[in-house]
C-alpha atoms as a PDB file:
ATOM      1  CA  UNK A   1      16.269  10.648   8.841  1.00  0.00           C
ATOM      2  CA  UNK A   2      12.798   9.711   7.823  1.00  0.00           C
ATOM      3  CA  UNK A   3      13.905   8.878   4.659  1.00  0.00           C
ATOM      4  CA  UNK A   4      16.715   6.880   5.401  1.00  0.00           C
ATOM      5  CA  UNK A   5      14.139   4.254   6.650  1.00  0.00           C
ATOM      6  CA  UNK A   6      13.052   3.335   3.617  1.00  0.00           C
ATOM      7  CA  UNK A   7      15.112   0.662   2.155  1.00  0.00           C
ATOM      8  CA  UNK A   8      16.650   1.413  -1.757  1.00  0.00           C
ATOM      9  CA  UNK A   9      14.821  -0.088  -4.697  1.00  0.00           C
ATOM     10  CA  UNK A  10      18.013  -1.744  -5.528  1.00  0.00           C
ATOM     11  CA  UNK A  11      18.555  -3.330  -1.933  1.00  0.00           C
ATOM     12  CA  UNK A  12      15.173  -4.878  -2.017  1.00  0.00           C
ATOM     13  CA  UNK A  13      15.176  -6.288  -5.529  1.00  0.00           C
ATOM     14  CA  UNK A  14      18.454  -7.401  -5.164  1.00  0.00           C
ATOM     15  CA  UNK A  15      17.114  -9.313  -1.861  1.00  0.00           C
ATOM     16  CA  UNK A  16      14.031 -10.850  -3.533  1.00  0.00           C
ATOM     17  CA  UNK A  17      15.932 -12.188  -6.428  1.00  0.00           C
ATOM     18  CA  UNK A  18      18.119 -14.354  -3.895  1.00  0.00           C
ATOM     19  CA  UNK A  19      15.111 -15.653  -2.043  1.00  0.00           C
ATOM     20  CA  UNK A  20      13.739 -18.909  -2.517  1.00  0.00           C
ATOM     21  CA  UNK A  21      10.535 -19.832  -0.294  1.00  0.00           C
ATOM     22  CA  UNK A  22      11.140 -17.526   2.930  1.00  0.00           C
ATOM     23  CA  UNK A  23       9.660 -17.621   6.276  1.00  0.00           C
ATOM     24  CA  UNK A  24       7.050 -20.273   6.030  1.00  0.00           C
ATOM     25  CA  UNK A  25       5.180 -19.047   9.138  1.00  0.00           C
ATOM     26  CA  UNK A  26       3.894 -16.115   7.791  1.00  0.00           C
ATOM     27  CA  UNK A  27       3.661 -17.616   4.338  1.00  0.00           C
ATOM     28  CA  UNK A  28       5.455 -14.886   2.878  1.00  0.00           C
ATOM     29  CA  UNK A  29       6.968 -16.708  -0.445  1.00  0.00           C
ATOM     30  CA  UNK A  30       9.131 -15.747  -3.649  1.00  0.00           C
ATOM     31  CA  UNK A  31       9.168 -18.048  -6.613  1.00  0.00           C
ATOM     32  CA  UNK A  32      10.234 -17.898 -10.112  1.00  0.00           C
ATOM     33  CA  UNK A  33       8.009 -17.636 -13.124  1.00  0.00           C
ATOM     34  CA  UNK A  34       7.983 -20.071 -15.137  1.00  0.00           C
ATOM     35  CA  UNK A  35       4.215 -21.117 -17.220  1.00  0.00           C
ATOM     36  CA  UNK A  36       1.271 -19.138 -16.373  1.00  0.00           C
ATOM     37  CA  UNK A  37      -1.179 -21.775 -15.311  1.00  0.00           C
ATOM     38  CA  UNK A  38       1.984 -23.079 -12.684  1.00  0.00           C
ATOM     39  CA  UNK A  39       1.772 -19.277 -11.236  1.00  0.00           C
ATOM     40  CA  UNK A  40      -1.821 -19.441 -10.932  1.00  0.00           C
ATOM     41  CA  UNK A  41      -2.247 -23.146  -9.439  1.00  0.00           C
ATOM     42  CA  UNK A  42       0.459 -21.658  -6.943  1.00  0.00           C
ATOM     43  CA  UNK A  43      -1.410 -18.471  -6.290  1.00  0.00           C
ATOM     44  CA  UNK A  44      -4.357 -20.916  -5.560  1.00  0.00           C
ATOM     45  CA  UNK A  45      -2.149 -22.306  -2.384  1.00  0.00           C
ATOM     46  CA  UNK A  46      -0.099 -19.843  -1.138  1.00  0.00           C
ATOM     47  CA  UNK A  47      -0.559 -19.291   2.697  1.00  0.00           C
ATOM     48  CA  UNK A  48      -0.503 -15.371   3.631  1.00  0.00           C
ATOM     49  CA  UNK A  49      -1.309 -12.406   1.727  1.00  0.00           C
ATOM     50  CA  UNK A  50       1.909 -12.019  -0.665  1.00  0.00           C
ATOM     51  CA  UNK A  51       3.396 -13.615  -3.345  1.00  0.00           C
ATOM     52  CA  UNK A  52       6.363 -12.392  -5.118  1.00  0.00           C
ATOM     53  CA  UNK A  53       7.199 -13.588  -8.656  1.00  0.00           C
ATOM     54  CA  UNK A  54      10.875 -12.732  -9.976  1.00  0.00           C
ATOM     55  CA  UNK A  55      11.643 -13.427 -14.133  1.00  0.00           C
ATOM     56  CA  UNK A  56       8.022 -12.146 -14.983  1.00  0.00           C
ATOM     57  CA  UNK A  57       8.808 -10.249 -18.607  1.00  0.00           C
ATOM     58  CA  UNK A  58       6.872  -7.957 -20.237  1.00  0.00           C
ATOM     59  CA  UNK A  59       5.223 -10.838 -22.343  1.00  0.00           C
ATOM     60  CA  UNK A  60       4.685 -12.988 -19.731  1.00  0.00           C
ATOM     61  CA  UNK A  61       2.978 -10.384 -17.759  1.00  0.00           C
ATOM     62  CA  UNK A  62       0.806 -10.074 -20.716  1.00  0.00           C
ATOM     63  CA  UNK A  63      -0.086 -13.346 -20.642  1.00  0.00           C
ATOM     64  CA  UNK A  64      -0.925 -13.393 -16.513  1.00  0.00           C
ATOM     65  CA  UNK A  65      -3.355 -10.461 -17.425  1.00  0.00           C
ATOM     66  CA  UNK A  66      -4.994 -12.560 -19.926  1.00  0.00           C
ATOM     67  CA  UNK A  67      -5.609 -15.589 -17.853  1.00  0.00           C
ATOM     68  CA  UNK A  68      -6.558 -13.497 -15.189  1.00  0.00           C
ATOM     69  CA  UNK A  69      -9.221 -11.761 -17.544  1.00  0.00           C
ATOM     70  CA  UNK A  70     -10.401 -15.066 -17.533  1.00  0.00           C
ATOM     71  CA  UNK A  71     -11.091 -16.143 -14.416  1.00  0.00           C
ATOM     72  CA  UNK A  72     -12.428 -12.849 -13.442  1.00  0.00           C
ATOM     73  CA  UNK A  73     -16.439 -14.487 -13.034  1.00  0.00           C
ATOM     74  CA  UNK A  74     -15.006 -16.964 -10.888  1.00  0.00           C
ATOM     75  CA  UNK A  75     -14.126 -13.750  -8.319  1.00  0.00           C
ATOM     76  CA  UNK A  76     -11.102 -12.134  -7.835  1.00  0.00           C
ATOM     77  CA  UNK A  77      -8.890 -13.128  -4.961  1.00  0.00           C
ATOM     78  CA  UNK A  78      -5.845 -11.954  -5.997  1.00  0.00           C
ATOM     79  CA  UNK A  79      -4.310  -8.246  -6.708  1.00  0.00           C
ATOM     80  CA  UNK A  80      -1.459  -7.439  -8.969  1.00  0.00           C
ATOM     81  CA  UNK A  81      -0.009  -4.954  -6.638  1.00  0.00           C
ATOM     82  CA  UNK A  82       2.950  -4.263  -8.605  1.00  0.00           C
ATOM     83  CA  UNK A  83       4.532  -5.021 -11.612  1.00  0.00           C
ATOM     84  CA  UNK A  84       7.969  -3.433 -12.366  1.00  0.00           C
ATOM     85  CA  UNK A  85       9.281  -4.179 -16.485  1.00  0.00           C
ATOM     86  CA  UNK A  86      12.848  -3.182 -15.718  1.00  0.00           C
ATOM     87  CA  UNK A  87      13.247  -5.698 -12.655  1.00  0.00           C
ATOM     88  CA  UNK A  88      10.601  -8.423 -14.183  1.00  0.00           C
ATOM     89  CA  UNK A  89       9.013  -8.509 -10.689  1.00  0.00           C
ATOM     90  CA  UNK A  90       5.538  -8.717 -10.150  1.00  0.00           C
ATOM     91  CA  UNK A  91       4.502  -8.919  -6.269  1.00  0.00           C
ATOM     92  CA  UNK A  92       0.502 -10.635  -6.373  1.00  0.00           C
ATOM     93  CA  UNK A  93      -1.833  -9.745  -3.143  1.00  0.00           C
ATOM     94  CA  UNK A  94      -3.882 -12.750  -1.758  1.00  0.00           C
ATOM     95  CA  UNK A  95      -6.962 -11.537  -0.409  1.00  0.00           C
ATOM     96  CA  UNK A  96      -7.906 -12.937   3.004  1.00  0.00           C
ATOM     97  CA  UNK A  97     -10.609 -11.696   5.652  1.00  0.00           C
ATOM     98  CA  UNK A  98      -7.096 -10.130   7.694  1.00  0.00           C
ATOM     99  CA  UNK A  99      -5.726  -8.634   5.010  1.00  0.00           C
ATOM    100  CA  UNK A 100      -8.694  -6.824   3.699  1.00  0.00           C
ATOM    101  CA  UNK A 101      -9.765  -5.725   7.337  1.00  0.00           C
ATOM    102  CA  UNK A 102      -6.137  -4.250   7.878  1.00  0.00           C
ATOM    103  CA  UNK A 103      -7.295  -1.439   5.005  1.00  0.00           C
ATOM    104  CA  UNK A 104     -10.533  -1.734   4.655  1.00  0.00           C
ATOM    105  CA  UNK A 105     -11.653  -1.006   7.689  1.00  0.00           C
ATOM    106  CA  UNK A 106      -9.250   2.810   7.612  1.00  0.00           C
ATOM    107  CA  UNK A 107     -10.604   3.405   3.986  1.00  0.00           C
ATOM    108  CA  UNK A 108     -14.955   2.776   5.156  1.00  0.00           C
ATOM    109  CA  UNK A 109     -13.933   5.149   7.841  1.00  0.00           C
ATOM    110  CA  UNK A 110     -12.859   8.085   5.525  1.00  0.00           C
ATOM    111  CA  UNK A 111     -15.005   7.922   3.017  1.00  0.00           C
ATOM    112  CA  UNK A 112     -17.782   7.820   5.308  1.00  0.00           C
ATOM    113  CA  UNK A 113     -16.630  11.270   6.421  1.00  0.00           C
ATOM    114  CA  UNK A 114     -15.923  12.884   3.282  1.00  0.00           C
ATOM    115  CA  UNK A 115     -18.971  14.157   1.274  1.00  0.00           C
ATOM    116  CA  UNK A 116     -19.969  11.558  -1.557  1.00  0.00           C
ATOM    117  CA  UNK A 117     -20.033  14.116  -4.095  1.00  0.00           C
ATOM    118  CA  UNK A 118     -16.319  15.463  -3.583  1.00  0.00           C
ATOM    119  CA  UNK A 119     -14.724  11.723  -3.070  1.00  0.00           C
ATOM    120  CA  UNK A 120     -13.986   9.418  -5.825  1.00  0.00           C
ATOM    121  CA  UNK A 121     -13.413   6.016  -4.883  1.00  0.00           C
ATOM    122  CA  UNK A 122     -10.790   3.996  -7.093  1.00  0.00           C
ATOM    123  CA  UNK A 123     -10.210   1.382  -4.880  1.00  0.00           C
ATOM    124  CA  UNK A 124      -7.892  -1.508  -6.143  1.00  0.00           C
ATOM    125  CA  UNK A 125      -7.925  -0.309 -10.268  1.00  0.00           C
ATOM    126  CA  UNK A 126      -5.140  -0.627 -12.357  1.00  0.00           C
ATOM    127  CA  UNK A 127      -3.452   2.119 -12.549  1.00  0.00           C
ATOM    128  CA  UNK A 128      -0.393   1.778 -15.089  1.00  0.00           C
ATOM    129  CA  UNK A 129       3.001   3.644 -14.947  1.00  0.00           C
ATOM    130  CA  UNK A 130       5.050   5.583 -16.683  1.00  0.00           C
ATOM    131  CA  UNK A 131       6.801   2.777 -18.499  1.00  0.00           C
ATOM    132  CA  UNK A 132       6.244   0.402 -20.422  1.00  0.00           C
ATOM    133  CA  UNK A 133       4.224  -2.598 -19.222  1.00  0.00           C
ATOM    134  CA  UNK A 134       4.549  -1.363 -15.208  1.00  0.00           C
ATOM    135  CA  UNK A 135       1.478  -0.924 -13.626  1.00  0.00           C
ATOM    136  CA  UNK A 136      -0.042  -0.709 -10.185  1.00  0.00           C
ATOM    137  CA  UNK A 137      -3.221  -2.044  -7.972  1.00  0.00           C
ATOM    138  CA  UNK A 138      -3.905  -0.902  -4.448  1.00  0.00           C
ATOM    139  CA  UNK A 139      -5.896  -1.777  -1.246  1.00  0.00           C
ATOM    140  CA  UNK A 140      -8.004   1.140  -0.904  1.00  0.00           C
ATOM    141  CA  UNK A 141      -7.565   4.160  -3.193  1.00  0.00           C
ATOM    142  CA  UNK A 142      -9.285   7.012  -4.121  1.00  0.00           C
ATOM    143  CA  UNK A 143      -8.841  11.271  -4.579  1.00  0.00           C
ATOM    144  CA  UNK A 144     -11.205  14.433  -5.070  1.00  0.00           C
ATOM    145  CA  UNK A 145     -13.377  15.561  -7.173  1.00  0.00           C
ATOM    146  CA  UNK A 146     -13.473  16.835  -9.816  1.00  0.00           C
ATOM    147  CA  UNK A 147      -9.771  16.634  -9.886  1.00  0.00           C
ATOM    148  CA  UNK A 148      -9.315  13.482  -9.799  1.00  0.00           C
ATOM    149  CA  UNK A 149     -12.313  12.280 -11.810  1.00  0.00           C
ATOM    150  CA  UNK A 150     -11.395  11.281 -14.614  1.00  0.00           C
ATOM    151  CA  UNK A 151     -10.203   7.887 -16.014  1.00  0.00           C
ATOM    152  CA  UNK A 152      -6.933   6.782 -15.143  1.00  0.00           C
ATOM    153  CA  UNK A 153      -6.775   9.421 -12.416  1.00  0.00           C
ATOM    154  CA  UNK A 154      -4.086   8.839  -9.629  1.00  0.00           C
ATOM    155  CA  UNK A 155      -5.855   8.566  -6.271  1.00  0.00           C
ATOM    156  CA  UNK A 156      -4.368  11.372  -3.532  1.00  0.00           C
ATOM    157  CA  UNK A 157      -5.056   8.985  -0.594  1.00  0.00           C
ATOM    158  CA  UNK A 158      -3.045   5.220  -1.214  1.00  0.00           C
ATOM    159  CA  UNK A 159      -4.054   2.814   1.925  1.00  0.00           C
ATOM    160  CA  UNK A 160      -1.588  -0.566   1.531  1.00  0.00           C
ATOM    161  CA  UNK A 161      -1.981  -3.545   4.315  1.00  0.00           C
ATOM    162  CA  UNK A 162       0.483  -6.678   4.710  1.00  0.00           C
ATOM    163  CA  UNK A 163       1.334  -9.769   6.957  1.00  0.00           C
ATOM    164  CA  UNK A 164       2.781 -11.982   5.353  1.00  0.00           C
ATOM    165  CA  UNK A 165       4.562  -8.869   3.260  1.00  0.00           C
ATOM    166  CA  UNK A 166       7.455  -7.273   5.174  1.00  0.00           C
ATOM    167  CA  UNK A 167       7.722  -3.961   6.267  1.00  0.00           C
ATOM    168  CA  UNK A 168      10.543  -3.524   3.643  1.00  0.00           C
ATOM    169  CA  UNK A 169       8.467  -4.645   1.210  1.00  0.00           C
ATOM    170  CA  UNK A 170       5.663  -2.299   1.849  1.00  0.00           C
ATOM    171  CA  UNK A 171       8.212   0.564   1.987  1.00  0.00           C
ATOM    172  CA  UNK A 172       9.073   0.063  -1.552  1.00  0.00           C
ATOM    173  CA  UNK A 173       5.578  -0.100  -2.732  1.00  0.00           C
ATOM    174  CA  UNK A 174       5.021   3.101  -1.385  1.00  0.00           C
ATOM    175  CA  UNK A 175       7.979   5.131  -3.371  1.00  0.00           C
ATOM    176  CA  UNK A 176       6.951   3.598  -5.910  1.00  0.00           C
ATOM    177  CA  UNK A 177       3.233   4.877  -5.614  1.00  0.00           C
ATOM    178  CA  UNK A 178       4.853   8.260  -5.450  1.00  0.00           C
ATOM    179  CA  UNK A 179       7.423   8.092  -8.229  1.00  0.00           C
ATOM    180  CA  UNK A 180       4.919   6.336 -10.564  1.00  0.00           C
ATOM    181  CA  UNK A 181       2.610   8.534 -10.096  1.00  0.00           C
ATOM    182  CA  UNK A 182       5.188  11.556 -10.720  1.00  0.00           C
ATOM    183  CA  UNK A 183       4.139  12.430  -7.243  1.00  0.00           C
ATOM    184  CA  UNK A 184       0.194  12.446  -7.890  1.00  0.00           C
ATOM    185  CA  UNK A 185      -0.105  10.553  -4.764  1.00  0.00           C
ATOM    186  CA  UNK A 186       0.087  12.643  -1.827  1.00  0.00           C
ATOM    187  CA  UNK A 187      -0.472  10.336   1.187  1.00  0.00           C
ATOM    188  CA  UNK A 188       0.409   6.662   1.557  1.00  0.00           C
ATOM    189  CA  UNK A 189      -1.159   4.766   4.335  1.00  0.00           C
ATOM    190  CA  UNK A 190       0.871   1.517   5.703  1.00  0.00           C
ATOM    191  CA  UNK A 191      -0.897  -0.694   7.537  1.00  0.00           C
ATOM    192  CA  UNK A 192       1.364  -3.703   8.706  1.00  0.00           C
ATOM    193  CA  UNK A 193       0.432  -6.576  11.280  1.00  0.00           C
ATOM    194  CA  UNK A 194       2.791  -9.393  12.367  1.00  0.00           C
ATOM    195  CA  UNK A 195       0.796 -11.233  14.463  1.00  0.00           C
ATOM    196  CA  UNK A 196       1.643  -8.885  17.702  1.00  0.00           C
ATOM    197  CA  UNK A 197       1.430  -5.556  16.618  1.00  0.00           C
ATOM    198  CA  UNK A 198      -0.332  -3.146  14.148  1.00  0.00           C
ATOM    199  CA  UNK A 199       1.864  -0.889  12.833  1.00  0.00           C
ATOM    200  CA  UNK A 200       0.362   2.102  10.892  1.00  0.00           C
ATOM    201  CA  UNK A 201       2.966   4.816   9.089  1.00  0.00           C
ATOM    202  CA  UNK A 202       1.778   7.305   7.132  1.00  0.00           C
ATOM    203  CA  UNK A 203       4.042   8.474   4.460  1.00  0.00           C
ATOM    204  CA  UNK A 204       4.003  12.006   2.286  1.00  0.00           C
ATOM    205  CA  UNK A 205       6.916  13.855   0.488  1.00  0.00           C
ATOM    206  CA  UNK A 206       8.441  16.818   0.632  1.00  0.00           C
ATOM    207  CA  UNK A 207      11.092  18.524  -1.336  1.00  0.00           C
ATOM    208  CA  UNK A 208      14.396  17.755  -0.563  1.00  0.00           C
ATOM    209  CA  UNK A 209      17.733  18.898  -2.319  1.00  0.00           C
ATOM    210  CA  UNK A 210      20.422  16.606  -3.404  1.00  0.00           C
ATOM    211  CA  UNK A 211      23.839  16.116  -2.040  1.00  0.00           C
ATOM    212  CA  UNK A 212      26.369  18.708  -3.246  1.00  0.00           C
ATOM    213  CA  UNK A 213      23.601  21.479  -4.371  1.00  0.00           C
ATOM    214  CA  UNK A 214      23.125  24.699  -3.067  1.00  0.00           C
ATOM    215  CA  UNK A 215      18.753  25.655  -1.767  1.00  0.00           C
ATOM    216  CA  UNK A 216      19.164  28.300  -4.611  1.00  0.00           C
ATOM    217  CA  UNK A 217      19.323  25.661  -7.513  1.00  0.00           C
ATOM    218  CA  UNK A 218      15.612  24.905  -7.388  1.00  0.00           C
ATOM    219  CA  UNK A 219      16.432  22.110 -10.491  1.00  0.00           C
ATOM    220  CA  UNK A 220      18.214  19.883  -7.953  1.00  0.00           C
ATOM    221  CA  UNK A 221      14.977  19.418  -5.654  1.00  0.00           C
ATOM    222  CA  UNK A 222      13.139  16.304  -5.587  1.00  0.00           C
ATOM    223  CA  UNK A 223      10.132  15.071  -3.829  1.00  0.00           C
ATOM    224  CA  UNK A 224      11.245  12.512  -1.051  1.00  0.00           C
ATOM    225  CA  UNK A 225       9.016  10.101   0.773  1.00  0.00           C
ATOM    226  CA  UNK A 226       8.782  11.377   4.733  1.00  0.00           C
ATOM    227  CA  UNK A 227       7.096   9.460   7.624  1.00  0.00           C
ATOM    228  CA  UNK A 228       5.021  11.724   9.497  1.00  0.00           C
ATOM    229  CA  UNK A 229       3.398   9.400  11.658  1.00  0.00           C
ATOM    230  CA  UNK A 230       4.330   6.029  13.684  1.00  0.00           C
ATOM    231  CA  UNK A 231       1.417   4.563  15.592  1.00  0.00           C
ATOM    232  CA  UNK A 232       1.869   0.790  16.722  1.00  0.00           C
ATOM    233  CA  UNK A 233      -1.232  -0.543  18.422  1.00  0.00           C
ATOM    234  CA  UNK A 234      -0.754  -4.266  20.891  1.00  0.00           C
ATOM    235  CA  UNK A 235      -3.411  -6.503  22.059  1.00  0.00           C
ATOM    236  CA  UNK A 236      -3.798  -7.425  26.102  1.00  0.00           C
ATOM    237  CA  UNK A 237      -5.476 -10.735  26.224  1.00  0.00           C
ATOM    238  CA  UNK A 238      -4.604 -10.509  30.471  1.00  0.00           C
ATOM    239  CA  UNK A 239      -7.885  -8.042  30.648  1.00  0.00           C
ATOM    240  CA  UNK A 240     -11.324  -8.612  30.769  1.00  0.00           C
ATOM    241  CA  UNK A 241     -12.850  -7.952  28.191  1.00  0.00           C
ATOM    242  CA  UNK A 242      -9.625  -8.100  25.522  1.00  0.00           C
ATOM    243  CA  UNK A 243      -8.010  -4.028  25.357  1.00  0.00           C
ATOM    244  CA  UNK A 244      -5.926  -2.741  22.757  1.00  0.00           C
ATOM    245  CA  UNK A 245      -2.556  -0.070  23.588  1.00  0.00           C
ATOM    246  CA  UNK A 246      -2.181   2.616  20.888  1.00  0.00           C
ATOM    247  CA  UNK A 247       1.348   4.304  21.065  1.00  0.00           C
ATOM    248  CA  UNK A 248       2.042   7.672  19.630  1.00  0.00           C
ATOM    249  CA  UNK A 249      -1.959   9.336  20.033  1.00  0.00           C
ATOM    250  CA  UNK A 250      -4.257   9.908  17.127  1.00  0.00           C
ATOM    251  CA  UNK A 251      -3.604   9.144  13.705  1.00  0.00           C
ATOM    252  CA  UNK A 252      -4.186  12.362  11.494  1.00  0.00           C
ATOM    253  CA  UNK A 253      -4.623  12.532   7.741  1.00  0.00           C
ATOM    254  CA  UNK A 254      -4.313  16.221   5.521  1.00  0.00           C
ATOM    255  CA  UNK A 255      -6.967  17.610   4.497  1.00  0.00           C
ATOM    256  CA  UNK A 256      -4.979  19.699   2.001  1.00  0.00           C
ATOM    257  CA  UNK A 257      -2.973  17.057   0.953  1.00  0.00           C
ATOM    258  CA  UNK A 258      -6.448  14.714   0.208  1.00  0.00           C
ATOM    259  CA  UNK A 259      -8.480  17.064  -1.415  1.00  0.00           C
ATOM    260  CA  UNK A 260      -5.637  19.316  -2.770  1.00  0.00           C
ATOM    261  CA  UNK A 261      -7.131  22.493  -1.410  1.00  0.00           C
ATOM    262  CA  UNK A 262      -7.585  24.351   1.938  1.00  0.00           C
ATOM    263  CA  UNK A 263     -10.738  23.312   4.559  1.00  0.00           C
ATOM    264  CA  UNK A 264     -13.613  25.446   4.551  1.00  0.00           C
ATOM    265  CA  UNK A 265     -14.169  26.635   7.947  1.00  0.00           C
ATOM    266  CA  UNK A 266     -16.519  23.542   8.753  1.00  0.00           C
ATOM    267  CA  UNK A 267     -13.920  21.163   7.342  1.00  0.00           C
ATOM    268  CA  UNK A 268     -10.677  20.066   8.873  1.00  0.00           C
ATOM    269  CA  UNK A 269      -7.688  17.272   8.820  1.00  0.00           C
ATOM    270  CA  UNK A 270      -9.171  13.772   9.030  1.00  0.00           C
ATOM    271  CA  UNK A 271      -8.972  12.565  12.630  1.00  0.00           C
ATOM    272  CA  UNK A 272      -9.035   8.641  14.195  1.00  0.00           C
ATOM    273  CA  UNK A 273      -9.093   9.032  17.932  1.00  0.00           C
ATOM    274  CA  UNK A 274      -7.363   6.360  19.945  1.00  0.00           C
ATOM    275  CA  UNK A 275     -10.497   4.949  20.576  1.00  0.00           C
ATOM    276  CA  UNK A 276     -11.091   4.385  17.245  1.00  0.00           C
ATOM    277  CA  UNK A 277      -8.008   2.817  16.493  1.00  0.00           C
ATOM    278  CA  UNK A 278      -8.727   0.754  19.310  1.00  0.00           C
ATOM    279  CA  UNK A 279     -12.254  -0.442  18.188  1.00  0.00           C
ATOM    280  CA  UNK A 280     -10.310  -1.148  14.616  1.00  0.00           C
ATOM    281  CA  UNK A 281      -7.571  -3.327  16.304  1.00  0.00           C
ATOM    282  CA  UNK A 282     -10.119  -5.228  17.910  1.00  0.00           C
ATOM    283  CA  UNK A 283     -11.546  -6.145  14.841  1.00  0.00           C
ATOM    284  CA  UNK A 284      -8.701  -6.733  12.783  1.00  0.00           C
ATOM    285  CA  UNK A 285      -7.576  -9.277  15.813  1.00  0.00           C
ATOM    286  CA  UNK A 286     -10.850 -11.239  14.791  1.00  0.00           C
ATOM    287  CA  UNK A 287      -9.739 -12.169  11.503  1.00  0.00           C
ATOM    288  CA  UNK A 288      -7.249 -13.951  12.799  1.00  0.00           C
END
């Protein structure tokens, strides 16, 4: 099942805290906390767009925030994109021109669409969860107006990117955008490149009733992350000019699901054409 491709909290956690420095082609790297100016002087050379941090406690991440507070007028080039208390992992985004194409790029495209004055663009804010000291910071974010206006609103529409990350890895920060949330977040947006291939997924839930219960006991449903779409998209360097395959047709967003209510008759589910996914392959291949 759709489901059953996302890989368990406890499976990836469990894999991160036995990882030293892995895959140093993609620069995809774990490490263990230890002062806070050591974690920034390493966030200042990591290769890639991930870094994962195991050991980070709820004091410590305190203390990250801080010195991160203060080297804010220097220009960010960094995202916390998750911090989890219970685990003590905290998994930092490096900005590059790739990584920020790989979302960017999807995001300009629907907000241009959508009318200013019913969009609200959150972009990469900190949104915090439901306990403790976890909290959460996105690629591109943002929801409806006026429902989800207000400050420390959860965006509807959650658009994550990796490289370096793996696809595992960007699994689990999309159930976790649902469950800390409590399911605010409607659509999640995967955007994964390894050098070959774009791979887009988008992600929603729907209710699903646990082992052993009958459909009639409505208190054993839960909201479970589904993939509704696969797209992959590969570069041919043999043609002239460069052309771009897109499997699987267009990618389709819900309207519903974005703006939480039904189209008007002028409005509809947010399209990109294969054309359009090629002319965004083509420049996401120029970043690297």
């Amino acid at each position: 099942s759709a489901s059953s491709a996302v890989l368990s909290t406890s499976t990836i956690l469990t894999s991160v805290n036995s990882t030293k420095d892995s895959d140093p082609q993609t620069g995809s790297q774990t490490i263990r906390f230890t002062k806070v100016q050591d974690l920034f002087n390493r966030i200042d050379h990591t290769s890639g767009d991930s870094l994962t941090v195991t050991n980070v406690s709820p004091n410590h991440f305190t203390e990250i925030q801080r010195e991160r507070e203060k080297r804010e007028k220097q220009g960010r080039r960094y995202r916390f994109r998750d911090y989890d208390s219970n685990s003590q992992i905290l998994i930092i985004t490096i900005i590059t021109g790739l990584h920020e194409e790989l979302h960017k790029w999807l995001y300009n495209e629907c907000i241009r669409r959508f009318p200013r004055r019913n969009w609200r663009d959150i972009g990469s804010a900190t949104l915090p969860g439901q306990q403790g000291q976890s909290g959460k910071e996105g690629d591109s974010t943002g929801g409806p107006k006026p429902q989800r206006a207000g400050k420390g609103a959860w965006p509807t529409l959650v658009i994550e990117a990796g490289f370096s990350q793996t696809l595992g890895q960007l699994h689990l920060t999309m159930k976790r955008w649902f469950s800390m949330s409590n399911h605010e977040v409607k659509i999640v947006l995967l955007s994964k490149f390894d050098g070959t291939t774009i791979l887009l997924e988008t992600w929603e839930e729907e209710m699903a009733v646990r082992p052993g219960a009958t459909t009639t006991r409505h208190s054993f449903q839960h909201p479970t992350p589904v993939l509704r779409q696969s797209i992959t998209i590969t570069q041919n360097a043999t043609t002239d000019p460069i052309s771009y395959n897109v499997t699987r047709g267009a990618l389709v967003l819900s309207f519903r699901l974005l703006f939480l209510r039904d189209p008007s008759l002028s409005e509809g589910d947010l399209v990109f054409r294969v054309q359009e996914l090629e002319e965004y392959a083509e420049d996401v291949w120029a970043q690297v």
